[in-house]
N, C-alpha and C. Protein backbone atom coordinates (compact mmCIF):
# COMPACT_ATOMS: atom_id res chain seq x y z
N UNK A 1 185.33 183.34 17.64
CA UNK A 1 186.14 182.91 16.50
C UNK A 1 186.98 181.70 16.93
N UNK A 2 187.05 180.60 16.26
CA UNK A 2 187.79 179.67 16.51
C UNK A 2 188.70 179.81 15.15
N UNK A 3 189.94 179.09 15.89
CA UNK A 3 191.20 179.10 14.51
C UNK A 3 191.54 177.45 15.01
N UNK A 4 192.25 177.13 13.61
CA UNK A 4 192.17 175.88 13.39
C UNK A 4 194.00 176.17 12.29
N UNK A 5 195.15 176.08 13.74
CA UNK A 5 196.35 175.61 12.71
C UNK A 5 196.76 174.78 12.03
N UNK A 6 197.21 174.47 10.82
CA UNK A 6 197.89 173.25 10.19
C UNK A 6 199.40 173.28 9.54
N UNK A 7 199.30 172.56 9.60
CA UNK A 7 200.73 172.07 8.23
C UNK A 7 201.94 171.96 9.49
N UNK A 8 202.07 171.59 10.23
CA UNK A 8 203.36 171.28 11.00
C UNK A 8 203.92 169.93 10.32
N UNK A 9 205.14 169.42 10.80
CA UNK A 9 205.68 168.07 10.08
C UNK A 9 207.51 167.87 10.61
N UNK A 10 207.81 167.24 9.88
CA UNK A 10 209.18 166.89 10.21
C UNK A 10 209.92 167.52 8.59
N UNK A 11 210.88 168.65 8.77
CA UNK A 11 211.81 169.11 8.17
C UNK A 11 213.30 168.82 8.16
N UNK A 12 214.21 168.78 7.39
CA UNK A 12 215.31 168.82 7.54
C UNK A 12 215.87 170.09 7.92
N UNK A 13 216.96 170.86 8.50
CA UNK A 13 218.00 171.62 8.72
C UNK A 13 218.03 172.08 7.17
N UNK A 14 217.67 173.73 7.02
CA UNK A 14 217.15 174.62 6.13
C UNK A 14 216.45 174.27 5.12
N UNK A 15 215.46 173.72 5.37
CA UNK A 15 214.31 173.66 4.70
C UNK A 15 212.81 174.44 4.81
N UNK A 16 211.92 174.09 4.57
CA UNK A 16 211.18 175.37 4.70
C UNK A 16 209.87 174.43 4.52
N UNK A 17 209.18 175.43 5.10
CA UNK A 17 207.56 174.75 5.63
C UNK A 17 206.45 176.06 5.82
N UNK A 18 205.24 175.24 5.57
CA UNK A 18 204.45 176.92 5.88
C UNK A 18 203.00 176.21 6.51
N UNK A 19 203.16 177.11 7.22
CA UNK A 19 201.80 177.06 8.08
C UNK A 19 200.56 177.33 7.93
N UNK A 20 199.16 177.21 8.16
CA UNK A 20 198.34 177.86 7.60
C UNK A 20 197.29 178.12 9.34
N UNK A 21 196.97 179.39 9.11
CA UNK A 21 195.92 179.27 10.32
C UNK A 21 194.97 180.05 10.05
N UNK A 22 193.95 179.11 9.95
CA UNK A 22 192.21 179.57 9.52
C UNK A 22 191.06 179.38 10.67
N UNK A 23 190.33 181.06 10.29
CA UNK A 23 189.61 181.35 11.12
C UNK A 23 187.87 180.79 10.48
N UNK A 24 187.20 180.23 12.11
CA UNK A 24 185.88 180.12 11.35
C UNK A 24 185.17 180.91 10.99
N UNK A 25 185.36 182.02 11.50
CA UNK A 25 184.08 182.96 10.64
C UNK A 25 184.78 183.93 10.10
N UNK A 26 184.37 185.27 9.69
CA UNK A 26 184.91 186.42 9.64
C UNK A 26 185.21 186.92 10.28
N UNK A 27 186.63 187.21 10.31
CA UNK A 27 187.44 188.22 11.44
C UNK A 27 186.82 189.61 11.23
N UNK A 28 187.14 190.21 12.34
CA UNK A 28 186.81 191.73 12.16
C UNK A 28 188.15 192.17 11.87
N UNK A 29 188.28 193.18 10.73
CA UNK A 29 188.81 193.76 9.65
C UNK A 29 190.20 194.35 10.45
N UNK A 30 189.76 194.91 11.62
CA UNK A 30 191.41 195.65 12.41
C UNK A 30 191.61 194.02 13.23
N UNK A 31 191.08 193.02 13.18
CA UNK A 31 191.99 192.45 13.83
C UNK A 31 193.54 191.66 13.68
N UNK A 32 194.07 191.29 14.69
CA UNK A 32 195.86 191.34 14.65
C UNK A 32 195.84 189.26 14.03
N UNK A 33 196.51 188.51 13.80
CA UNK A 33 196.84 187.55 13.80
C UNK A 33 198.20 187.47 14.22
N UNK A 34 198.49 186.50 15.38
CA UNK A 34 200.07 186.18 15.75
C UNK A 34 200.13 184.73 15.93
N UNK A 35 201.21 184.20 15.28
CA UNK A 35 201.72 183.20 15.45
C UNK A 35 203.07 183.15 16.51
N UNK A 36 202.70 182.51 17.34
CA UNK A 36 203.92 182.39 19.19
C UNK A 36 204.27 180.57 18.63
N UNK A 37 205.34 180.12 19.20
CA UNK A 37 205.81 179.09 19.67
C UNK A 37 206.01 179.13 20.60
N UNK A 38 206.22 177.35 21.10
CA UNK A 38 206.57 176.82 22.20
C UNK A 38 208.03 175.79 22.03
N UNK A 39 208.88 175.90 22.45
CA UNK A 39 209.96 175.14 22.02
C UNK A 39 209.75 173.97 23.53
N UNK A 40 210.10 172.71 23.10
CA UNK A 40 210.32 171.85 23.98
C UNK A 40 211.03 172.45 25.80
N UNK A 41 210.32 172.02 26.52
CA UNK A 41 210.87 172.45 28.01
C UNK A 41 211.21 173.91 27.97
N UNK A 42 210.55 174.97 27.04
CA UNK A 42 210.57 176.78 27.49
C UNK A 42 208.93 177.28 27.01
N UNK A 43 209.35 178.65 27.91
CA UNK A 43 208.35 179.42 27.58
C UNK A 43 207.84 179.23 26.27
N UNK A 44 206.51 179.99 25.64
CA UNK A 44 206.02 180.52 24.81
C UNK A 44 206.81 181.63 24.64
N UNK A 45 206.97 181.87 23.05
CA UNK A 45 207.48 183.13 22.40
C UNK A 45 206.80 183.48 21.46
N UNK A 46 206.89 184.93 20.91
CA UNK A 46 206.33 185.25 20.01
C UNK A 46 207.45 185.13 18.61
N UNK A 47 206.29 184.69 17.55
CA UNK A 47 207.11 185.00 16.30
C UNK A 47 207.02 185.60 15.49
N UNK A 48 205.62 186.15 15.03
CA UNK A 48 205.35 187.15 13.90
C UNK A 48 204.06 187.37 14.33
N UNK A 49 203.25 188.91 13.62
CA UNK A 49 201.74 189.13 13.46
C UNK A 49 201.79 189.53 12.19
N UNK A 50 200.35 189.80 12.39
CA UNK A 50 200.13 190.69 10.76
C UNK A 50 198.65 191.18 11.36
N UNK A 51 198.11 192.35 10.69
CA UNK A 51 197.01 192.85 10.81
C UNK A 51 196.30 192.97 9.64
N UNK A 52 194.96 192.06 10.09
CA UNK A 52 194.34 191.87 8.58
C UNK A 52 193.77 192.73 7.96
N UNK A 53 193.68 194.11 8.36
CA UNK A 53 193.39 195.13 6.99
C UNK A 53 194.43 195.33 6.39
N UNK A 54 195.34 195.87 7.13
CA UNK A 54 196.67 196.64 6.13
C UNK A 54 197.95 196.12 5.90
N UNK A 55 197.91 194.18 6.88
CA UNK A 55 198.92 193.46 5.78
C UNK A 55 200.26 193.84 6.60
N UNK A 56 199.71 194.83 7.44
CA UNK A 56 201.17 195.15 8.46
C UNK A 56 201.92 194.28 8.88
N UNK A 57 202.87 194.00 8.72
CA UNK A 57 203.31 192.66 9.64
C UNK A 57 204.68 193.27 10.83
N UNK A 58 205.19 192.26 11.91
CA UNK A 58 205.76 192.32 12.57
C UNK A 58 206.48 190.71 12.78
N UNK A 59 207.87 191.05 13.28
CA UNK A 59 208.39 189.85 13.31
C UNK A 59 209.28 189.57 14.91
N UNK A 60 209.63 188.56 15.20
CA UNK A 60 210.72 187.98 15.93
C UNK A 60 211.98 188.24 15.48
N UNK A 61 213.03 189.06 16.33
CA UNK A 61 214.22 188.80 15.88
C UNK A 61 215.02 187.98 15.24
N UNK A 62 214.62 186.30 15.92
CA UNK A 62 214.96 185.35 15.46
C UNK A 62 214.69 184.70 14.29
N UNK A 63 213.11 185.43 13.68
CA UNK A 63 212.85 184.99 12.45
C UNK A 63 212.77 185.92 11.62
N UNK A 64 213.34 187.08 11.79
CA UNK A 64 213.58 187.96 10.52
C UNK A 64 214.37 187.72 9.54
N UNK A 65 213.59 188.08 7.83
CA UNK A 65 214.66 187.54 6.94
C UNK A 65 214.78 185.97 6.81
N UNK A 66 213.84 185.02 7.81
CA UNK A 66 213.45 183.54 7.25
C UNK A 66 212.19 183.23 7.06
N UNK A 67 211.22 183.91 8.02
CA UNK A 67 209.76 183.81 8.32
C UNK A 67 209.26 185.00 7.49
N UNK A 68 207.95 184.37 6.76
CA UNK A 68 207.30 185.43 5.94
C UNK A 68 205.55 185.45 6.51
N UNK A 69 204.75 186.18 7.38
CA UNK A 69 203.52 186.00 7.49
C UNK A 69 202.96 186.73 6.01
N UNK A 70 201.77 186.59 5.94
CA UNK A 70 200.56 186.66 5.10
C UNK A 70 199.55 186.21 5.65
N UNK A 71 198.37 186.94 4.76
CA UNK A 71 196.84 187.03 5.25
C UNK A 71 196.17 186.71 3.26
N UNK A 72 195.06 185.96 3.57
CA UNK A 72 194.05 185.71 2.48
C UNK A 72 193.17 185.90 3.18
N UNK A 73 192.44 187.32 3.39
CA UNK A 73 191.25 187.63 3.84
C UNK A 73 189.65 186.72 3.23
N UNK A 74 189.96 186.47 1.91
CA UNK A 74 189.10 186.30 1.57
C UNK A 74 188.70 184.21 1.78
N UNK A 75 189.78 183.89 2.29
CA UNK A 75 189.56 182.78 3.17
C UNK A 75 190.24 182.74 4.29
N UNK A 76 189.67 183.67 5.32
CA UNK A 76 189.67 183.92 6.67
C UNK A 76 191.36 183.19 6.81
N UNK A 77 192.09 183.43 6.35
CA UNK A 77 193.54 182.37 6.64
C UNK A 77 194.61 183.07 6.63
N UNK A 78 195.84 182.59 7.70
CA UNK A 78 196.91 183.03 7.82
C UNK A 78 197.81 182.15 7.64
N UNK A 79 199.19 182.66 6.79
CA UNK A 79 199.95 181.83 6.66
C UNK A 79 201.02 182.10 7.53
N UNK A 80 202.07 181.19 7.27
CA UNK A 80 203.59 181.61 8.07
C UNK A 80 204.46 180.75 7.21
N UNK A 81 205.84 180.90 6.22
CA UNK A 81 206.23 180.58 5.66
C UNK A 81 207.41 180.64 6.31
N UNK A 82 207.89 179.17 6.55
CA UNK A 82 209.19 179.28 7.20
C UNK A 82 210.15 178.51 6.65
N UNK A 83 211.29 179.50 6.35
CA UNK A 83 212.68 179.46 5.85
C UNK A 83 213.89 178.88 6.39
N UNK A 84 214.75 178.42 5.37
CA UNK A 84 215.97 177.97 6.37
C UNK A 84 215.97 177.56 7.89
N UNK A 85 215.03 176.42 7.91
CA UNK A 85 215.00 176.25 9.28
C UNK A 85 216.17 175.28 10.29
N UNK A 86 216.02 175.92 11.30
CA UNK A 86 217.19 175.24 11.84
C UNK A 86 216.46 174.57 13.11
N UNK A 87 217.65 173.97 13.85
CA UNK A 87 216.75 173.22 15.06
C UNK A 87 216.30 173.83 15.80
N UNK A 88 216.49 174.94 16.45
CA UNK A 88 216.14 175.65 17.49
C UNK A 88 214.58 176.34 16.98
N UNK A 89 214.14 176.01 15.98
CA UNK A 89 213.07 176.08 15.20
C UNK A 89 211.61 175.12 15.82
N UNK A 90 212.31 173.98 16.33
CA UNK A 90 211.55 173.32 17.01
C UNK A 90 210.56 173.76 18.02
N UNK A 91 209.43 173.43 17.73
CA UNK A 91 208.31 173.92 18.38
C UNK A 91 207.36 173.42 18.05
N UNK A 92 206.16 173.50 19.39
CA UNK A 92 204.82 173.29 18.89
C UNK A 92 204.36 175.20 18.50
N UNK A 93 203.76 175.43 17.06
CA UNK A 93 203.43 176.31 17.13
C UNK A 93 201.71 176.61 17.06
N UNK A 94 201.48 178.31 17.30
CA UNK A 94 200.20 177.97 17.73
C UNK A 94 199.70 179.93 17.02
N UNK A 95 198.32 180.00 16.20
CA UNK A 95 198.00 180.86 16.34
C UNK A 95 196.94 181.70 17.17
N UNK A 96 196.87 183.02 17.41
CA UNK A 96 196.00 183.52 18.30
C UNK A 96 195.23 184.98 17.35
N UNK A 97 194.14 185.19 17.90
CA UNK A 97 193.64 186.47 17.64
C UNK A 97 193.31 187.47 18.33
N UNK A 98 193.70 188.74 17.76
CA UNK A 98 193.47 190.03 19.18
C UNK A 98 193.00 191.37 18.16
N UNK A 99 192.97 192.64 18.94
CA UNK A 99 192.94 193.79 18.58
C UNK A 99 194.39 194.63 18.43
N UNK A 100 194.89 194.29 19.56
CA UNK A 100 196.18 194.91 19.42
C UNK A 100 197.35 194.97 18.34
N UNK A 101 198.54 195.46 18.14
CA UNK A 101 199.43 194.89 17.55
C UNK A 101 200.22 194.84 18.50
N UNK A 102 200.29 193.83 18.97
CA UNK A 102 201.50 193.60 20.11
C UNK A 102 201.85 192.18 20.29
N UNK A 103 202.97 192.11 20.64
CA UNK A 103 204.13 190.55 20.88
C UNK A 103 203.96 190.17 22.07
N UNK A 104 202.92 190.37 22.75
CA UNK A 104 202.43 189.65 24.00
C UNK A 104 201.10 188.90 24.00
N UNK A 105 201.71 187.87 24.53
CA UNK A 105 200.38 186.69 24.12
C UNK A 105 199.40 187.10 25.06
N UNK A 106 199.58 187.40 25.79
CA UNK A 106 197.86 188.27 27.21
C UNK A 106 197.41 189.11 26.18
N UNK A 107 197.73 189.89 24.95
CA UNK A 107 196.98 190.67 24.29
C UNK A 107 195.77 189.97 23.30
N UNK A 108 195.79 189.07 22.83
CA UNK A 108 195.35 187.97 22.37
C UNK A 108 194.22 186.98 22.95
N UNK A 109 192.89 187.12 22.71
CA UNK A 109 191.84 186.76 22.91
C UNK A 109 191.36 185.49 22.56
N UNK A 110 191.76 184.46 21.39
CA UNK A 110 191.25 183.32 21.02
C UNK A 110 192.91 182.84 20.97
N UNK A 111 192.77 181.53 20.56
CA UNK A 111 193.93 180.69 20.31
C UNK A 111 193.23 179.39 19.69
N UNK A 112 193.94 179.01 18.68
CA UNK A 112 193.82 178.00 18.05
C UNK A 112 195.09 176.82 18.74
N UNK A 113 194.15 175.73 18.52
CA UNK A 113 195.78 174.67 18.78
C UNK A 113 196.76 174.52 18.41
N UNK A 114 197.78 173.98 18.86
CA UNK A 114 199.07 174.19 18.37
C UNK A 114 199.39 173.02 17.58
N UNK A 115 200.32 173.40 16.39
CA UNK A 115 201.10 171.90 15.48
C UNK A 115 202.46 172.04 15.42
N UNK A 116 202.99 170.71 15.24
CA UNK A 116 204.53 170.56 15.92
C UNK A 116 205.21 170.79 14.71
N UNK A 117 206.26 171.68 15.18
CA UNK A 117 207.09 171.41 13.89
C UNK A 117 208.48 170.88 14.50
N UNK A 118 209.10 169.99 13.96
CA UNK A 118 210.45 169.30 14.14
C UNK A 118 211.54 169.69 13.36
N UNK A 119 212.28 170.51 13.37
CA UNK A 119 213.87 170.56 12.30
C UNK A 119 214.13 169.45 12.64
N UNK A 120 214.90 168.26 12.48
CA UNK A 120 215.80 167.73 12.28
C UNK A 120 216.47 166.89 11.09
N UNK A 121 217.50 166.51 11.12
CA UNK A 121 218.07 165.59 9.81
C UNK A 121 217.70 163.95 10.69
């Protein structure tokens, strides 16, 4: 499976942007989708999953209550809708695919490339 992220860009300080990350073929039905960032000069973090049968989702502390994932199974695609963003928002972000539901990127088998997103004014 290859994934193919988009929609990164330059935002202002709480504005909102959404991501899209589409898979080429058909996922298999229990699998997880997570979207991790990378913020300039740190680790990778995780920010949200979702599991594409049952829509389950999971979040980042940091983006609970701004970040909304979603799944359109029926075009292999994941979104990430992000809220009130602030700078520390900054990142290249990136999605991956696994079996698990878990916030560790070693659980996670494919990865799509990453797109930048910029808060600033």
């Amino acid at each position: 499976v290859q994934l193919q992220a988009s929609g990164g860009g330059l935002v202002q300080p709480g504005g909102s942007l959404t991501l899209s990350c589409a898979a080429s073929t058909r996922t298999y039905s229990s699998s997880v989708i997570g979207w991790f960032r990378q913020p300039p000069g740190k680790e990778r973090e995780f920010v949200a999953l979702i599991r594409r049968s049952s829509g389950t989702t999971h979040y980042a502390d940091s983006v609970k209550g701004r970040f909304i994932i979603s799944r359109d199974n029926a075009k292999n695609t994941v979104y990430l809708e992000m809220n009130s963003l602030k700078s520390e928002d900054t990142a290249v972000y990136s999605c991956a695919i696994g079996s698990s539901f878990s916030s560790s990127g070693s659980a996670y088998r494919s990865w799509g490339q990453g797109t930048q997103v910029t808060v600033s004014s």
